[in-house]
C-alpha atoms as a PDB file:
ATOM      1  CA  UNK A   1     102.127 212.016  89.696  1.00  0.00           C
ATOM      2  CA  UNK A   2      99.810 212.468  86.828  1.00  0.00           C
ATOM      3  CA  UNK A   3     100.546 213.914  83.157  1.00  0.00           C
ATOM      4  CA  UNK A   4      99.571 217.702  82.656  1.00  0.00           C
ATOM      5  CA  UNK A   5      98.104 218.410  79.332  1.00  0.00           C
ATOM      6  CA  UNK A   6     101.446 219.985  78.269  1.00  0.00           C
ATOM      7  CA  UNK A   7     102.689 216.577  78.074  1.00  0.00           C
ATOM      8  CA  UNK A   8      99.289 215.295  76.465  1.00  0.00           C
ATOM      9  CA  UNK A   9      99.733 218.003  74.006  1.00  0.00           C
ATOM     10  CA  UNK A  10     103.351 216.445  73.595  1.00  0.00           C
ATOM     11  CA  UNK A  11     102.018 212.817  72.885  1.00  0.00           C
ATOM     12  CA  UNK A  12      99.188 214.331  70.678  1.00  0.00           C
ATOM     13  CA  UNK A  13     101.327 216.103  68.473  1.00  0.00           C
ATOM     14  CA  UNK A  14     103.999 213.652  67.995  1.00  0.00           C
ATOM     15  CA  UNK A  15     101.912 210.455  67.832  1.00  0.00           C
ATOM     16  CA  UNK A  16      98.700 212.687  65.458  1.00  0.00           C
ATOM     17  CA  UNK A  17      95.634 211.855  65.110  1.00  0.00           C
ATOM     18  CA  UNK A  18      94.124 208.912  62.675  1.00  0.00           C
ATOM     19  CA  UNK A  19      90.683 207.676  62.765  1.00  0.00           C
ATOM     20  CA  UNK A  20      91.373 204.962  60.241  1.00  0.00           C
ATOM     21  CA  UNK A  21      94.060 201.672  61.428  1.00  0.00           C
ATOM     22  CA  UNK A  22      97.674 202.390  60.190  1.00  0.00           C
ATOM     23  CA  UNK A  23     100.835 200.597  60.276  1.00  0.00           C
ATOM     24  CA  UNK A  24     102.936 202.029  62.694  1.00  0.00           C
ATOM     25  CA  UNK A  25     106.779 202.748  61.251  1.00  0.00           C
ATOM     26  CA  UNK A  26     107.381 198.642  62.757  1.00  0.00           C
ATOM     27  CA  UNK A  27     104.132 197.163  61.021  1.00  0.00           C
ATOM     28  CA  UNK A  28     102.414 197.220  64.268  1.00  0.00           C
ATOM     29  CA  UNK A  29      98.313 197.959  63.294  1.00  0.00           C
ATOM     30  CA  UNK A  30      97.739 201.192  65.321  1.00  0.00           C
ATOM     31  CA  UNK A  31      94.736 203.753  65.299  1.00  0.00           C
ATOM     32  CA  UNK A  32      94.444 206.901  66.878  1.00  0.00           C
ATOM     33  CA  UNK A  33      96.962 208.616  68.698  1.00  0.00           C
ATOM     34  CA  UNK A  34      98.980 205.634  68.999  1.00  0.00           C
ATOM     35  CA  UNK A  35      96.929 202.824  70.475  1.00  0.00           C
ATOM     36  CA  UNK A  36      97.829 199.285  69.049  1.00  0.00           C
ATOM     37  CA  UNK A  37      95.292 197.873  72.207  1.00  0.00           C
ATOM     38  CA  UNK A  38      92.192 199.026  72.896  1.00  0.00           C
ATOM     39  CA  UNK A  39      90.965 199.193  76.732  1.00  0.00           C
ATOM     40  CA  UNK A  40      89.555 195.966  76.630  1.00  0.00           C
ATOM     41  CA  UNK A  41      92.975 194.666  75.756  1.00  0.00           C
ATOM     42  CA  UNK A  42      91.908 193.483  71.981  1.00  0.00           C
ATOM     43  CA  UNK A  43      94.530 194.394  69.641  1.00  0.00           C
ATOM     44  CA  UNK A  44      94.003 196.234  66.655  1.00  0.00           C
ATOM     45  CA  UNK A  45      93.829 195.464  63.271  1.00  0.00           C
ATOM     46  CA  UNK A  46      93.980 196.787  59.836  1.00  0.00           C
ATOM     47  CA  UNK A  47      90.395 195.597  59.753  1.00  0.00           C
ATOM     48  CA  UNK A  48      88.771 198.004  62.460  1.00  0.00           C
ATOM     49  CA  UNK A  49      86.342 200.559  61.914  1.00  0.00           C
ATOM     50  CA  UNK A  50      87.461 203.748  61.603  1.00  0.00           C
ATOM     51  CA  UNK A  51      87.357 205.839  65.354  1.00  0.00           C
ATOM     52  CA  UNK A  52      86.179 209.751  66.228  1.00  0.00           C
ATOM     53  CA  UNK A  53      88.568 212.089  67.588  1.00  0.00           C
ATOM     54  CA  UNK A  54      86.884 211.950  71.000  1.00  0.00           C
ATOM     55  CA  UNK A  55      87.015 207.867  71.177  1.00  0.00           C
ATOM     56  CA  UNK A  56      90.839 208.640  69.843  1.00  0.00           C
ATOM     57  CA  UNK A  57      91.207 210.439  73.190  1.00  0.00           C
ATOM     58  CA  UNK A  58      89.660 208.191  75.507  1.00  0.00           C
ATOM     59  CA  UNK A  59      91.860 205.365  74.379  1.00  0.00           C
ATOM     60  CA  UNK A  60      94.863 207.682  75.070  1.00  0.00           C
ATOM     61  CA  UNK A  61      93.878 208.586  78.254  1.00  0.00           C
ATOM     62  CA  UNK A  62      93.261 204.687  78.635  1.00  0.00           C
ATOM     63  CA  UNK A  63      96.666 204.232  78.223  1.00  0.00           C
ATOM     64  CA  UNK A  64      97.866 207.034  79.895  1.00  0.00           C
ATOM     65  CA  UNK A  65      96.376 206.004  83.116  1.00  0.00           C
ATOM     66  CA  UNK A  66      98.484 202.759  82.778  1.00  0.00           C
ATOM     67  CA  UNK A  67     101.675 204.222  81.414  1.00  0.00           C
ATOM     68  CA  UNK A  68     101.874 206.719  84.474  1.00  0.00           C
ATOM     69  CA  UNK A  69     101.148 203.934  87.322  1.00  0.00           C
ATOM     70  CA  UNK A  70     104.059 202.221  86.229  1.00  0.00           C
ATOM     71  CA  UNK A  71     106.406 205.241  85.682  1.00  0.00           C
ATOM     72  CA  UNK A  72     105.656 206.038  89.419  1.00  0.00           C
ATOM     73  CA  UNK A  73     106.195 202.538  90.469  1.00  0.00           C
ATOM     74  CA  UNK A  74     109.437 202.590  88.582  1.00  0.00           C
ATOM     75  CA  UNK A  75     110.952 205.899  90.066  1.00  0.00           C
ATOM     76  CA  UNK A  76     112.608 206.208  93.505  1.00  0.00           C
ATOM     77  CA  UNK A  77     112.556 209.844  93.844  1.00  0.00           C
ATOM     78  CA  UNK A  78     110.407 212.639  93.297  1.00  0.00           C
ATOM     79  CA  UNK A  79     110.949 214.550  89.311  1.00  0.00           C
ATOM     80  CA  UNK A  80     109.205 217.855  88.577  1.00  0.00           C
ATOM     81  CA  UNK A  81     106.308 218.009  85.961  1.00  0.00           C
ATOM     82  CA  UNK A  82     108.798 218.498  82.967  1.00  0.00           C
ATOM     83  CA  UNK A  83     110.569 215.457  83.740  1.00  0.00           C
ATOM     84  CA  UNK A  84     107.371 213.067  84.185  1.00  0.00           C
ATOM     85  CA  UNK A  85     106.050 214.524  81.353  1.00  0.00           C
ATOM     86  CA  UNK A  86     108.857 213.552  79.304  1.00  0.00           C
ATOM     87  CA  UNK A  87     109.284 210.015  81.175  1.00  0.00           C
ATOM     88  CA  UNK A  88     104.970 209.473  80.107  1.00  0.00           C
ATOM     89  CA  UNK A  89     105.898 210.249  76.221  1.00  0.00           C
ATOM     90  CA  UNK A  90     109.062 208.102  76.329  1.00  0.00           C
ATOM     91  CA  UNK A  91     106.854 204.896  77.863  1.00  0.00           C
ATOM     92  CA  UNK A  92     103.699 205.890  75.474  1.00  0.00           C
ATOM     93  CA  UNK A  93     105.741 205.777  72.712  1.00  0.00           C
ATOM     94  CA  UNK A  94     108.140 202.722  73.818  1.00  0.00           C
ATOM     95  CA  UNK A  95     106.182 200.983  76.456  1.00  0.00           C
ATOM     96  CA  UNK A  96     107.076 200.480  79.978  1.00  0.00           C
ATOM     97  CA  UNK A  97     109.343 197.676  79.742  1.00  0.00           C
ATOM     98  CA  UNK A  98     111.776 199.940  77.570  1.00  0.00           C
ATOM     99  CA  UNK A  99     112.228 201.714  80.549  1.00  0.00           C
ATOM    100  CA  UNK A 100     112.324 199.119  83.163  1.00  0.00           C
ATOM    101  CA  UNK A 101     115.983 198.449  83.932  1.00  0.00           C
ATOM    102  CA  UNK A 102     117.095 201.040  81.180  1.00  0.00           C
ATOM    103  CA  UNK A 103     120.312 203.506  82.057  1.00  0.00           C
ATOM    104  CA  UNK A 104     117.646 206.404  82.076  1.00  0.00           C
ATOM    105  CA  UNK A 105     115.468 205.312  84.917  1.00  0.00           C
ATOM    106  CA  UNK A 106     118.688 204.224  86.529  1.00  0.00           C
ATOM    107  CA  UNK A 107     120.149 207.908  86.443  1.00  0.00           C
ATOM    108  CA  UNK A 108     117.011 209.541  86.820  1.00  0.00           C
ATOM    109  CA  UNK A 109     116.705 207.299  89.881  1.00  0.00           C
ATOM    110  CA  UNK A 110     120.181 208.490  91.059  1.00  0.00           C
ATOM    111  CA  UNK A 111     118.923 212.156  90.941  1.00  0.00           C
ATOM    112  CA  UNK A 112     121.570 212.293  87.770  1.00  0.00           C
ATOM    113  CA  UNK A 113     118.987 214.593  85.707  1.00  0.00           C
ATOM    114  CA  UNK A 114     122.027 216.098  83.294  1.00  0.00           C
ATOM    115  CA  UNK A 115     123.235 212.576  82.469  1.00  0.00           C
ATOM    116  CA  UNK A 116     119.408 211.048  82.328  1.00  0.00           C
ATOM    117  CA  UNK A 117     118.985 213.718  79.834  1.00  0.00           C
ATOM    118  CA  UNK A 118     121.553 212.213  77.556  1.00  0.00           C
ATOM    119  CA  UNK A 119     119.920 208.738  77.138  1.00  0.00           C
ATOM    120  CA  UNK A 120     116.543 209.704  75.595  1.00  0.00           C
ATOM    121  CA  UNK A 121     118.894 210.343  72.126  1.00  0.00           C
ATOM    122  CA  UNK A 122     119.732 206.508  72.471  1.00  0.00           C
ATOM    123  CA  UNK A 123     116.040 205.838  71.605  1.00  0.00           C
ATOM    124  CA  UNK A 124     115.668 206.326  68.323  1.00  0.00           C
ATOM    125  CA  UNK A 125     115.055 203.313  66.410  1.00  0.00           C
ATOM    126  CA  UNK A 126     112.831 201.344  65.018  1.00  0.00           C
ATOM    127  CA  UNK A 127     113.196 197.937  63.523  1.00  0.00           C
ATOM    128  CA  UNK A 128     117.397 198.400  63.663  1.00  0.00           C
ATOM    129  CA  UNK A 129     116.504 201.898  62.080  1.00  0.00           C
ATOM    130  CA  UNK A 130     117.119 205.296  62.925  1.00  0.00           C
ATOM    131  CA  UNK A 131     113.829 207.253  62.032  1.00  0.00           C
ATOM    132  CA  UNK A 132     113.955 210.954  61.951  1.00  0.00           C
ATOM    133  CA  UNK A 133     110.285 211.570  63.932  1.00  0.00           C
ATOM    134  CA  UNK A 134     112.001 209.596  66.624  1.00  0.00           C
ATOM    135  CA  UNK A 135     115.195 211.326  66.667  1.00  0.00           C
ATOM    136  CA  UNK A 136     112.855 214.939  66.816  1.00  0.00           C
ATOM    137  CA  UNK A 137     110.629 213.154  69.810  1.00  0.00           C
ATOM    138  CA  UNK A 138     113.454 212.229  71.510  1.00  0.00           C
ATOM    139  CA  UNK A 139     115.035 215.738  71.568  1.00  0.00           C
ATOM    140  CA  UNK A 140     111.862 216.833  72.188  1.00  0.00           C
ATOM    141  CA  UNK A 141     111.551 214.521  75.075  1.00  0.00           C
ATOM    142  CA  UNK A 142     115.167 215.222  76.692  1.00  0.00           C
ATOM    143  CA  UNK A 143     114.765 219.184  76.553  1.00  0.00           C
ATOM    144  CA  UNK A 144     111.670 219.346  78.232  1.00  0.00           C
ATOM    145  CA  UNK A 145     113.264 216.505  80.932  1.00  0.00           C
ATOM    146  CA  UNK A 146     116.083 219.422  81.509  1.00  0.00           C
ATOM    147  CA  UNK A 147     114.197 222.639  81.609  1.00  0.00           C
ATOM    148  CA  UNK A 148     112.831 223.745  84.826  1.00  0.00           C
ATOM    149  CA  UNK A 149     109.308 224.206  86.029  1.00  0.00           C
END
């Protein structure tokens, strides 16, 4: 499966755009909508240049790419649009490894959508922290896992 732009527009909005290097809410250097690698796998730093809107985009979609080969070497079973969707801004935002051997690709591997659901709430910290913008994504993130196509 591949993202639809609903769920770009979902990674867009949470993540936002910023063409100058930022600390991310861990201290991770991050430009963008999110990217704390650029394609040629050189990490970013508070020293970059500052990045257009369009570059912003292809570095997404760089990661994108990658993010959704490994969701769909992860799952088992077929999910509808909403529910990749949801899985792409989960490992976007987390990384693949987070959900590598996690309780929500084990459920959502089991076909247990309802109980999959639950789990994205358990994702929302950073640094031992409970931040607010990841308690909205991950709501975000389990409602459009549950509602239909």
């Amino acid at each position: 499966m591949n993202i639809s732009q609903n769920g770009l527009n979902m990674i867009k909005s949470f993540e936002g755009f910023r063409s100058r290097p930022y600390l991310d809410s861990t201290g991770i250097p991050t430009i963008g909508y999110g990217t704390i690698s650029y394609p040629d796998g050189t990490r970013v730093t508070m020293d970059d240049s500052d990045i257009t809107e369009d570059q912003a985009e292809q570095y997404l979609m760089f990661q994108i790419n990658q993010k959704t080969s490994s969701i769909n070497n992860m799952l088992t079973i077929s999910v509808n649009q909403n529910q990749f969707d949801s899985l792409c801004s989960f490992v976007y935002n987390l990384g693949s490894g987070a959900l590598h051997g996690s309780t929500l690709l084990k459920l959502v591997n089991q076909g247990d959508f309802i109980n999959a659901a639950h789990e994205f709430h358990k994702w929302d910290h950073a640094g031992g922290v409970q931040v607010a913008g990841l308690t909205r994504r991950r709501l975000a993130e389990a409602t459009l896992f549950s509602t239909p196509c």
